[in-house]
PDB file of N, CA and C in Angstrom:
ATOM      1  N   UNK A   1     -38.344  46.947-102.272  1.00  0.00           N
ATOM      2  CA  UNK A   1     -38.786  45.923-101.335  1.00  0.00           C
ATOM      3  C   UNK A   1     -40.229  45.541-101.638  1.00  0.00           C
ATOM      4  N   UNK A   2     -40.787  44.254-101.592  1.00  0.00           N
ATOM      5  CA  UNK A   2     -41.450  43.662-101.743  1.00  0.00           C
ATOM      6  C   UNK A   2     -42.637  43.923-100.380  1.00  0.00           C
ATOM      7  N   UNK A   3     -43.936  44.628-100.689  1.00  0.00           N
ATOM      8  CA  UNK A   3     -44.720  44.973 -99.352  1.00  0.00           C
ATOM      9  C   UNK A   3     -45.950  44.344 -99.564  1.00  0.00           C
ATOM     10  N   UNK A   4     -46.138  43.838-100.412  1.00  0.00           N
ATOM     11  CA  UNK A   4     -47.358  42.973-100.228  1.00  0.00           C
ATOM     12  C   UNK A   4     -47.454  41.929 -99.562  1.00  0.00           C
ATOM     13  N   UNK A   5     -46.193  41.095 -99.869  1.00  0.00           N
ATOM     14  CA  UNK A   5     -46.317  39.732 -99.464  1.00  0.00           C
ATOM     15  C   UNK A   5     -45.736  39.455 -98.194  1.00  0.00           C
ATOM     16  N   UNK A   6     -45.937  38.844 -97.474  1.00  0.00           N
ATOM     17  CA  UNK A   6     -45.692  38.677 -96.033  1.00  0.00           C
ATOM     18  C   UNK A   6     -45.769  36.732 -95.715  1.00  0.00           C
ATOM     19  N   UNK A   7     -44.980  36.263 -94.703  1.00  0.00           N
ATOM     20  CA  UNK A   7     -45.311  35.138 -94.402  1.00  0.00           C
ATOM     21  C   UNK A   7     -45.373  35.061 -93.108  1.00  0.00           C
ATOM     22  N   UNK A   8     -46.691  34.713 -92.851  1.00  0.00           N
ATOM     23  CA  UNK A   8     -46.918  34.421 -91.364  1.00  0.00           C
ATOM     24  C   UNK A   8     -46.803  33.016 -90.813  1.00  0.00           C
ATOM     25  N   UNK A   9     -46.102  33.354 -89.572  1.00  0.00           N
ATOM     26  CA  UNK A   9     -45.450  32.104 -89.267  1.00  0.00           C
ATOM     27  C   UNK A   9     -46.313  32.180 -87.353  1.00  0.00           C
ATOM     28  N   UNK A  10     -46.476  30.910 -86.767  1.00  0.00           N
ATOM     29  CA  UNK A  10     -47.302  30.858 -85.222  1.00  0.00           C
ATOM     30  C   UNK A  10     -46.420  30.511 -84.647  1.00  0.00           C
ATOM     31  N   UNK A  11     -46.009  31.097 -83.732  1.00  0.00           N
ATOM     32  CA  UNK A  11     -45.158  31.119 -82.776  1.00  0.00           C
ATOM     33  C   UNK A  11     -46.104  31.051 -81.110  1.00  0.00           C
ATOM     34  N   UNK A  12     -46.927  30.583 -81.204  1.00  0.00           N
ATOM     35  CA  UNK A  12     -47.785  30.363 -80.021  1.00  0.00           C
ATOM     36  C   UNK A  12     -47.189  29.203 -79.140  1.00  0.00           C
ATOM     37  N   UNK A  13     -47.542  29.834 -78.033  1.00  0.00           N
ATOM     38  CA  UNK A  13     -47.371  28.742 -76.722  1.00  0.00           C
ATOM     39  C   UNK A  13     -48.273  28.098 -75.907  1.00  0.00           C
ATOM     40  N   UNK A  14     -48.707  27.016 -75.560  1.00  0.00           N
ATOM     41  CA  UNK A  14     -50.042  26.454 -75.127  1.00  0.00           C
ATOM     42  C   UNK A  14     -48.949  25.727 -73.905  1.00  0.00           C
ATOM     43  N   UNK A  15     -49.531  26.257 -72.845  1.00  0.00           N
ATOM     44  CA  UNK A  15     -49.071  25.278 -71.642  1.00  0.00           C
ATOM     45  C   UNK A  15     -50.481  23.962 -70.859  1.00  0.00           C
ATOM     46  N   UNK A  16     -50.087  23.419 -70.395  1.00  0.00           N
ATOM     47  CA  UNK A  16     -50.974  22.703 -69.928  1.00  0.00           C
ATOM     48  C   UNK A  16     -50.622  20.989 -70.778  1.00  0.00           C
ATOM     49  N   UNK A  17     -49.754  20.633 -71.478  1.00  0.00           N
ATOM     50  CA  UNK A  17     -49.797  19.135 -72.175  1.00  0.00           C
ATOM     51  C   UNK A  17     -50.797  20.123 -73.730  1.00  0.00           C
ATOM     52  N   UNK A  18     -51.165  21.015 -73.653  1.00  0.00           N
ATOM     53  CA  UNK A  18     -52.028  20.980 -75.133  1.00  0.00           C
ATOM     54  C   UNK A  18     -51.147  21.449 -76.167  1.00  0.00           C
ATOM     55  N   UNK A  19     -51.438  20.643 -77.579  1.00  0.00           N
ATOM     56  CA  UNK A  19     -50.894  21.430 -78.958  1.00  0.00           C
ATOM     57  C   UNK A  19     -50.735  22.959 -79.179  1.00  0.00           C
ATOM     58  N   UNK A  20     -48.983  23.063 -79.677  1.00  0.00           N
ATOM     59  CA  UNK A  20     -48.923  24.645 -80.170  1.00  0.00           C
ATOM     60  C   UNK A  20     -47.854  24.439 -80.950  1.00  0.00           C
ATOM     61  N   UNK A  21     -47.911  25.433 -81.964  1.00  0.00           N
ATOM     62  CA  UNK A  21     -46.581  25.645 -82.798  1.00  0.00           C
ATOM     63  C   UNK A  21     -45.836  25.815 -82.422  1.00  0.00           C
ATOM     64  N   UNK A  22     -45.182  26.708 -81.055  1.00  0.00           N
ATOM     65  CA  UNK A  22     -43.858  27.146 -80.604  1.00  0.00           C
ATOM     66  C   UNK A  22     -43.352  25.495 -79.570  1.00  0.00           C
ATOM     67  N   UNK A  23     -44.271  24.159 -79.312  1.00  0.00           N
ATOM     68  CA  UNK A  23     -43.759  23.512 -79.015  1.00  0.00           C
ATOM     69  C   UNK A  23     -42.636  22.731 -80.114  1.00  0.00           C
ATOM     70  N   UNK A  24     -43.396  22.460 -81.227  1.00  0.00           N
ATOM     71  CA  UNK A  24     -43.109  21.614 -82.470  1.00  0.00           C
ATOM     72  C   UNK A  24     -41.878  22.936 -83.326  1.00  0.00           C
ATOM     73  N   UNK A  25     -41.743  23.970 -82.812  1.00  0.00           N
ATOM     74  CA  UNK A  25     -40.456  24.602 -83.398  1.00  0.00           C
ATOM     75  C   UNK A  25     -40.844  25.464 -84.243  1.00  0.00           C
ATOM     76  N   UNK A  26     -42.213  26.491 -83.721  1.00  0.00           N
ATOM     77  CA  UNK A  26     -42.269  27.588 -84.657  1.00  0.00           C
ATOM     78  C   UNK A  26     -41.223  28.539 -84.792  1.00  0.00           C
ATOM     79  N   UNK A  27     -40.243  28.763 -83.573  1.00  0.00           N
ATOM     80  CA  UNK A  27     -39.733  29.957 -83.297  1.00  0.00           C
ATOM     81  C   UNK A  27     -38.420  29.829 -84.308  1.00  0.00           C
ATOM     82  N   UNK A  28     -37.548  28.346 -84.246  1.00  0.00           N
ATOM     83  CA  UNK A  28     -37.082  27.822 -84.611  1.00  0.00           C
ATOM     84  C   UNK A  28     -37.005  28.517 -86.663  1.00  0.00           C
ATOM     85  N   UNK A  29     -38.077  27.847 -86.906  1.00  0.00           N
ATOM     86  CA  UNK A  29     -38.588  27.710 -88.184  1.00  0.00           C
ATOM     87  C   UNK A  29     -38.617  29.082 -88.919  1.00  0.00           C
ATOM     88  N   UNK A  30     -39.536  30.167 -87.910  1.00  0.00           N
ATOM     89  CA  UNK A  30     -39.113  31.351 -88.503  1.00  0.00           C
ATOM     90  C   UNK A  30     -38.112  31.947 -88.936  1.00  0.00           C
ATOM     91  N   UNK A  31     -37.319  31.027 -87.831  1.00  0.00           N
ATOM     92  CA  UNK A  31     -35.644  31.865 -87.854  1.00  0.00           C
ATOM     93  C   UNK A  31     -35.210  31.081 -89.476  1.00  0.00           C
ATOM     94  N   UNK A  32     -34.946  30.022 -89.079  1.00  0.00           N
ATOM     95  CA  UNK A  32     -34.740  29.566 -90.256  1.00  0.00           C
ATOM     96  C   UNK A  32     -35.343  30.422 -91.406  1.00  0.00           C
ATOM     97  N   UNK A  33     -36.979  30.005 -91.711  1.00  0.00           N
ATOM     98  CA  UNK A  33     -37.328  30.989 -92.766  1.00  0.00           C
ATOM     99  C   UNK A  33     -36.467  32.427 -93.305  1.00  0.00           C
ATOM    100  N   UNK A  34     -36.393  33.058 -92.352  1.00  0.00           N
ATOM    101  CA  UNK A  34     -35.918  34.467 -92.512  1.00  0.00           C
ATOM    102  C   UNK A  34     -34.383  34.456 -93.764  1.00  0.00           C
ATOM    103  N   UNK A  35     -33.753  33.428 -93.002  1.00  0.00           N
ATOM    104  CA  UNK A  35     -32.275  33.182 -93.563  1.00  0.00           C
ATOM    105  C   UNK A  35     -32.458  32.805 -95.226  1.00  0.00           C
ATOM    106  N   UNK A  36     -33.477  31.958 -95.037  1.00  0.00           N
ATOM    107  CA  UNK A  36     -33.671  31.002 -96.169  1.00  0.00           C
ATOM    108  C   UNK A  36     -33.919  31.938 -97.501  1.00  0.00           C
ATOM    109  N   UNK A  37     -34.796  33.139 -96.855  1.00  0.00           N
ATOM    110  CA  UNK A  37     -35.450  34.322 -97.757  1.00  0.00           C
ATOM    111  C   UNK A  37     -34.425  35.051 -98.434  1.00  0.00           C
ATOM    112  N   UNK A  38     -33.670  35.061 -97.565  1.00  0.00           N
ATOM    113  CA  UNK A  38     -32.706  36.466 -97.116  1.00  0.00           C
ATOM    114  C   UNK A  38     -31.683  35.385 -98.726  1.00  0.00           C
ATOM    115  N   UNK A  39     -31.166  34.415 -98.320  1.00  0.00           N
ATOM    116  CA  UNK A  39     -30.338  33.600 -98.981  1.00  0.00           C
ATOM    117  C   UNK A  39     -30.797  33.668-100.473  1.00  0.00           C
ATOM    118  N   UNK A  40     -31.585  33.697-100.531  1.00  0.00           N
ATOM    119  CA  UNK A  40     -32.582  33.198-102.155  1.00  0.00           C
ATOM    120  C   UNK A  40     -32.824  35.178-102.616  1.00  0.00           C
ATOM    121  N   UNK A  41     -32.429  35.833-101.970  1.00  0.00           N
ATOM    122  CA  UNK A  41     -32.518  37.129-101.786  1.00  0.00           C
ATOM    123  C   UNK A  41     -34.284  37.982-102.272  1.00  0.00           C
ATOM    124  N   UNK A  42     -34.870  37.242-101.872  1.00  0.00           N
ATOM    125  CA  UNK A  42     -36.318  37.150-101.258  1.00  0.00           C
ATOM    126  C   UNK A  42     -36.147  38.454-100.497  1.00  0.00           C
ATOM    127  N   UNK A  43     -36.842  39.690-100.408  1.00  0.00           N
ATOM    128  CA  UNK A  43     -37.246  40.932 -99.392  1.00  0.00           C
ATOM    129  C   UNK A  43     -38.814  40.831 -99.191  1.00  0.00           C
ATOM    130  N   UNK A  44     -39.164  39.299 -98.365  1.00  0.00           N
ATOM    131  CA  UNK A  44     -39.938  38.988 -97.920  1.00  0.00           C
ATOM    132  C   UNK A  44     -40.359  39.056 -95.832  1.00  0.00           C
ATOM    133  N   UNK A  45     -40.908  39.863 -95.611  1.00  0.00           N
ATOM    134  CA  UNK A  45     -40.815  39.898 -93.908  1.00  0.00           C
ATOM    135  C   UNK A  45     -41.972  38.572 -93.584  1.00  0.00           C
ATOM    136  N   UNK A  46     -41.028  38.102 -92.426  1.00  0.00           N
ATOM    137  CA  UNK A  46     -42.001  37.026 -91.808  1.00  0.00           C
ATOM    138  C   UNK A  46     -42.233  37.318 -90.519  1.00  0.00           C
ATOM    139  N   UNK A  47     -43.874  37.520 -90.256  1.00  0.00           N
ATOM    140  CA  UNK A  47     -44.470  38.107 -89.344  1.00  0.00           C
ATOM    141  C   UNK A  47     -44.461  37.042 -88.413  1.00  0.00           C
ATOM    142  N   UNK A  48     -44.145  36.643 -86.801  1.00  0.00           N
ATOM    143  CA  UNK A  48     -44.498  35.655 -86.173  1.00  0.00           C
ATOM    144  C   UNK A  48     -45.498  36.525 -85.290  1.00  0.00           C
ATOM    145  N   UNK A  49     -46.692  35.316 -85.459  1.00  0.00           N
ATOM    146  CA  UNK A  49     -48.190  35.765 -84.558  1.00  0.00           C
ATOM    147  C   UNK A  49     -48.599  34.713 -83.489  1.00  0.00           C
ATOM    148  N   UNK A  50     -49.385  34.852 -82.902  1.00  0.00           N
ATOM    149  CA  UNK A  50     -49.673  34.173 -81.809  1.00  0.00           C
ATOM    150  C   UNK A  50     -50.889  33.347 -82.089  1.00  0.00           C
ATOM    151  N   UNK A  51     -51.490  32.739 -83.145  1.00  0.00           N
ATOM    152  CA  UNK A  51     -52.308  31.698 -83.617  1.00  0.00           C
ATOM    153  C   UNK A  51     -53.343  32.163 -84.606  1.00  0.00           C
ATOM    154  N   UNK A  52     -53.399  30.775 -85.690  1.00  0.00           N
ATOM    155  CA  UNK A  52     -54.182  30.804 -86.171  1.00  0.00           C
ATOM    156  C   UNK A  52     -55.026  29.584 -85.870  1.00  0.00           C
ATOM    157  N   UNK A  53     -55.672  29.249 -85.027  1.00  0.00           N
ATOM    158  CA  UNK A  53     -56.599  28.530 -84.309  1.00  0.00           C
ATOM    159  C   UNK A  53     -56.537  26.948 -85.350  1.00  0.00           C
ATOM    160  N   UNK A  54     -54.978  26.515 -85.414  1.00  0.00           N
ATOM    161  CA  UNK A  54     -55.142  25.233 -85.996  1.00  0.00           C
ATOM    162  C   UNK A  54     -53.904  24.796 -85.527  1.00  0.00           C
ATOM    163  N   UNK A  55     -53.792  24.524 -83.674  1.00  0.00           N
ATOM    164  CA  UNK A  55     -52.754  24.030 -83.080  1.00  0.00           C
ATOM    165  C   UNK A  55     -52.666  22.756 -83.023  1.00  0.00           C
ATOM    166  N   UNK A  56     -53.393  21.850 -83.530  1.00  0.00           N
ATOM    167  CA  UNK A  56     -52.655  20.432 -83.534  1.00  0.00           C
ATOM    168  C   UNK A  56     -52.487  19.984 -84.959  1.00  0.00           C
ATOM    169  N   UNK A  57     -52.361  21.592 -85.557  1.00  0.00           N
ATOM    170  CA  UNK A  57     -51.643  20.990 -87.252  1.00  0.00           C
ATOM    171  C   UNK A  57     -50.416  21.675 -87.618  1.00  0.00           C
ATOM    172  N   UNK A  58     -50.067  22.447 -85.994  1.00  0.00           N
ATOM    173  CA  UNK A  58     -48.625  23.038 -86.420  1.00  0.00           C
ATOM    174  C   UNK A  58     -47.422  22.289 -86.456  1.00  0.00           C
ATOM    175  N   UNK A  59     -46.796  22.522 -86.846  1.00  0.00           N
ATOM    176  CA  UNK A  59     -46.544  24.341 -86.576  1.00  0.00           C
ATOM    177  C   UNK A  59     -47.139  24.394 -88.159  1.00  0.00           C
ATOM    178  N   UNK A  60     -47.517  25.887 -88.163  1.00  0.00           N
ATOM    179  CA  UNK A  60     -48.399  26.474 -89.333  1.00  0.00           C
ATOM    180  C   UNK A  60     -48.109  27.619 -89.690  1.00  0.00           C
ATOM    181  N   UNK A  61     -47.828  28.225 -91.447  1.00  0.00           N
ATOM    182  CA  UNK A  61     -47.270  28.934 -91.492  1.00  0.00           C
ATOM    183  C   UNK A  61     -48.709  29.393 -92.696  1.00  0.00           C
ATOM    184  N   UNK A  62     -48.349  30.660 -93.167  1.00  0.00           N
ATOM    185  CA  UNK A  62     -49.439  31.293 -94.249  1.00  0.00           C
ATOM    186  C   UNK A  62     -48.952  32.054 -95.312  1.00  0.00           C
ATOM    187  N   UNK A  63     -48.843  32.232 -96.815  1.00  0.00           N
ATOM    188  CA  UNK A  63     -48.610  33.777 -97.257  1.00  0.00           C
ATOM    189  C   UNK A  63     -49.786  34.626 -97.233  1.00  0.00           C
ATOM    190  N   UNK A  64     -49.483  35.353 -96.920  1.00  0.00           N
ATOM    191  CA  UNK A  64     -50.300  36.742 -97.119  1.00  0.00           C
ATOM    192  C   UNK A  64     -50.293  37.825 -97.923  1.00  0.00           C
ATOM    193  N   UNK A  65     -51.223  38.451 -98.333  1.00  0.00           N
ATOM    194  CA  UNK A  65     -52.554  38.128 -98.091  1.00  0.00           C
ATOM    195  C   UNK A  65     -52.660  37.271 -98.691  1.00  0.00           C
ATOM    196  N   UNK A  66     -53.983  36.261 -98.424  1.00  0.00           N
ATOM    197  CA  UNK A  66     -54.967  35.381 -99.001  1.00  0.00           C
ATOM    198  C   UNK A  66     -53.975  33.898 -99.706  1.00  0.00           C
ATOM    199  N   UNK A  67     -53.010  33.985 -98.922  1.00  0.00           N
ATOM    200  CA  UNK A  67     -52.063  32.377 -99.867  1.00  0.00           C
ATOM    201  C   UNK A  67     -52.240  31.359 -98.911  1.00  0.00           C
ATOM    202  N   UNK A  68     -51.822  30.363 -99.193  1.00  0.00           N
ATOM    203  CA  UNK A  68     -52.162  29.023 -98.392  1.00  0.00           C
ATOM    204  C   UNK A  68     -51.781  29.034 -97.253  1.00  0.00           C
ATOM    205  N   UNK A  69     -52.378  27.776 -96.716  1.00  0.00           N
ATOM    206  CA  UNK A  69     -51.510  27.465 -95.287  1.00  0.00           C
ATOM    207  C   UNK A  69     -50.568  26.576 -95.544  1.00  0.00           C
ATOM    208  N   UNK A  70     -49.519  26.540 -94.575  1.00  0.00           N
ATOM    209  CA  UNK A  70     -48.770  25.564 -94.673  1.00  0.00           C
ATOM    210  C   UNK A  70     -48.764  24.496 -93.042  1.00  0.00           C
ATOM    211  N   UNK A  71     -49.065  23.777 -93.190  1.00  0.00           N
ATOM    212  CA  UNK A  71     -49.806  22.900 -91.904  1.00  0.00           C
ATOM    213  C   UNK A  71     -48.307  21.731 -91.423  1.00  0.00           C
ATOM    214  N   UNK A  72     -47.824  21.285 -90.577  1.00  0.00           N
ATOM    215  CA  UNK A  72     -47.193  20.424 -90.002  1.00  0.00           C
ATOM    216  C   UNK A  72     -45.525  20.300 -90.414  1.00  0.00           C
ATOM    217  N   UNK A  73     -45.341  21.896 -90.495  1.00  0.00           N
ATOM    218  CA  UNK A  73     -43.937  22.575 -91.329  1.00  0.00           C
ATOM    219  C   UNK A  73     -42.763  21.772 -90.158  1.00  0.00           C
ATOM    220  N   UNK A  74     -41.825  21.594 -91.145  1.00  0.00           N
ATOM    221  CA  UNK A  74     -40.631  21.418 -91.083  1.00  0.00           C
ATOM    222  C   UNK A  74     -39.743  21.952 -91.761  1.00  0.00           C
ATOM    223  N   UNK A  75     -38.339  21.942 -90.936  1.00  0.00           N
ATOM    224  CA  UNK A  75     -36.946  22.069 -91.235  1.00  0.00           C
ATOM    225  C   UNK A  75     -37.026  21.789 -93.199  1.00  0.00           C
ATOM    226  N   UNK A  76     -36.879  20.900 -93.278  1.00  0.00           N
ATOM    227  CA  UNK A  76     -37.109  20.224 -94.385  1.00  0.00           C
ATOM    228  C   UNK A  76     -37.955  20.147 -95.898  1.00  0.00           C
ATOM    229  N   UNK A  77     -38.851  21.139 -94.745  1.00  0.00           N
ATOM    230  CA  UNK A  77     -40.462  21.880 -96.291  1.00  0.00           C
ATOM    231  C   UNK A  77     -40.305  22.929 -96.321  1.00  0.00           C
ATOM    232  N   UNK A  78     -39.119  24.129 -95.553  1.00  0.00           N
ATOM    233  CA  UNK A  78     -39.537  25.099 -95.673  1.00  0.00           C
ATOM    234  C   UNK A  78     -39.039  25.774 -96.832  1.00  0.00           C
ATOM    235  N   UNK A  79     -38.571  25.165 -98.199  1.00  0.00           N
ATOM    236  CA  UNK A  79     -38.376  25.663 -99.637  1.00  0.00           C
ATOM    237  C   UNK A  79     -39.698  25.819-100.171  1.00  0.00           C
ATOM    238  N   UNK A  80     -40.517  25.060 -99.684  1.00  0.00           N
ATOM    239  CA  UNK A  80     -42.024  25.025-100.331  1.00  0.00           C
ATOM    240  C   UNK A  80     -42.566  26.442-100.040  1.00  0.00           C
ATOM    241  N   UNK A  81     -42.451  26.870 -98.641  1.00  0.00           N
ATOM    242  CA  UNK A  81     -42.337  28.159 -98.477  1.00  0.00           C
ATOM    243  C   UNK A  81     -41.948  29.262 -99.540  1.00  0.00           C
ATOM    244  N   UNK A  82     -40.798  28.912 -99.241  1.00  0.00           N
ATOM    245  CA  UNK A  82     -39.807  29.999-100.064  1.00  0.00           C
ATOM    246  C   UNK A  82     -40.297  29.809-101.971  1.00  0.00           C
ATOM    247  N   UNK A  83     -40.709  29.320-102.068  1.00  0.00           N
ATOM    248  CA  UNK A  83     -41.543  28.712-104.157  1.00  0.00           C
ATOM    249  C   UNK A  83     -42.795  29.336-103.741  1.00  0.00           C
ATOM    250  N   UNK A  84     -43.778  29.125-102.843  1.00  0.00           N
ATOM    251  CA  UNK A  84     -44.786  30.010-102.831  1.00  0.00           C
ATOM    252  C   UNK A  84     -44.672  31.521-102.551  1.00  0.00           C
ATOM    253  N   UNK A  85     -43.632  32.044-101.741  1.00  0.00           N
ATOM    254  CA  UNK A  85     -43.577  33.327-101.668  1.00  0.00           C
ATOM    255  C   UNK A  85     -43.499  33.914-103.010  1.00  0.00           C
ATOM    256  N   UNK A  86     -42.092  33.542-103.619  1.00  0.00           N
ATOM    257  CA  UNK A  86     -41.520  33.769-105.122  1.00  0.00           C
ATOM    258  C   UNK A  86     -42.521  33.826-105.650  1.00  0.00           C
ATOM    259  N   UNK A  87     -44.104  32.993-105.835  1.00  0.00           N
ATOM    260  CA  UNK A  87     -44.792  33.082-106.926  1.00  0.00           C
ATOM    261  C   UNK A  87     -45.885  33.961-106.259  1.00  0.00           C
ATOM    262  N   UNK A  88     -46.030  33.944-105.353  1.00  0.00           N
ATOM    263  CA  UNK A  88     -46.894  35.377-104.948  1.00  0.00           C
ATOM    264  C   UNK A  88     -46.198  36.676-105.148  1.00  0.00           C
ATOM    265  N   UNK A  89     -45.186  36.757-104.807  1.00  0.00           N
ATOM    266  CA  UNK A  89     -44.584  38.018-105.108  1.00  0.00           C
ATOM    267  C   UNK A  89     -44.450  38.153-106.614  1.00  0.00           C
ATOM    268  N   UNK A  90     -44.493  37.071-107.677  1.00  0.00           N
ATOM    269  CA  UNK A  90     -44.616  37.762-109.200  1.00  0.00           C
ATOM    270  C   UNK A  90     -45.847  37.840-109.291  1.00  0.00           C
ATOM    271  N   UNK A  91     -47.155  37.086-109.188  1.00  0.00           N
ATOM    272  CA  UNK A  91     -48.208  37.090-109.080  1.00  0.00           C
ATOM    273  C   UNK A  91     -48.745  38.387-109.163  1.00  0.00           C
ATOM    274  N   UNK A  92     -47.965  39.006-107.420  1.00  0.00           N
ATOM    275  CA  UNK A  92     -48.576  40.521-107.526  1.00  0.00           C
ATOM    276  C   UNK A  92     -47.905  41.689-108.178  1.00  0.00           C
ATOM    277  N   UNK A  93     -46.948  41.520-109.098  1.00  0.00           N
ATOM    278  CA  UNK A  93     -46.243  42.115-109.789  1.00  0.00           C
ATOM    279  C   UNK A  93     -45.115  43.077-108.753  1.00  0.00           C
ATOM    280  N   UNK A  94     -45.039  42.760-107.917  1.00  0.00           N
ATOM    281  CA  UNK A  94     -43.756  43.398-107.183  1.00  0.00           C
ATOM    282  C   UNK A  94     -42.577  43.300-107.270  1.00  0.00           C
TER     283      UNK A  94
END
């Protein structure tokens, strides 16, 4: 199993009318992610956290350590995900 690499995904909730990832479908997305990993047979864990202080560019996802953000994710981008994990995980030789 692959323990370096991790993808963090925001699953935050902002009540009040203000921006958050879990409005725009973080929770959603993770789930998805997970499958997507699992499918491509990726032994990648995706951590859902409670913010990275950039809620009106979520939903927002990260690899970890130290890989990009992924800012205004969709259904639809989350292979881009899954190509950056893959190349972090050879990257770090795991």
């Amino acid at each position: 199993m692959n323990v370096n690499t991790t993808v963090m995904v925001c699953i935050n909730e902002r009540f009040g009318g203000r921006s958050s990832c879990a409005q725009r479908g973080g929770v959603q997305l993770a789930n998805e992610l997970e499958e997507e990993l699992s499918v491509q047979g990726l032994e990648v864990p995706v951590e859902r956290i409670l913010c990275f202080g950039r809620c009106k560019e979520g939903p927002v996802m990260r690899i970890a350590p130290g890989g990009a953000f992924f800012t205004g994710m969709t259904l639809e981008r989350l292979g881009d995900v899954v190509t950056a994990a893959r190349s972090a995980i050879l990257m770090s030789g795991d």
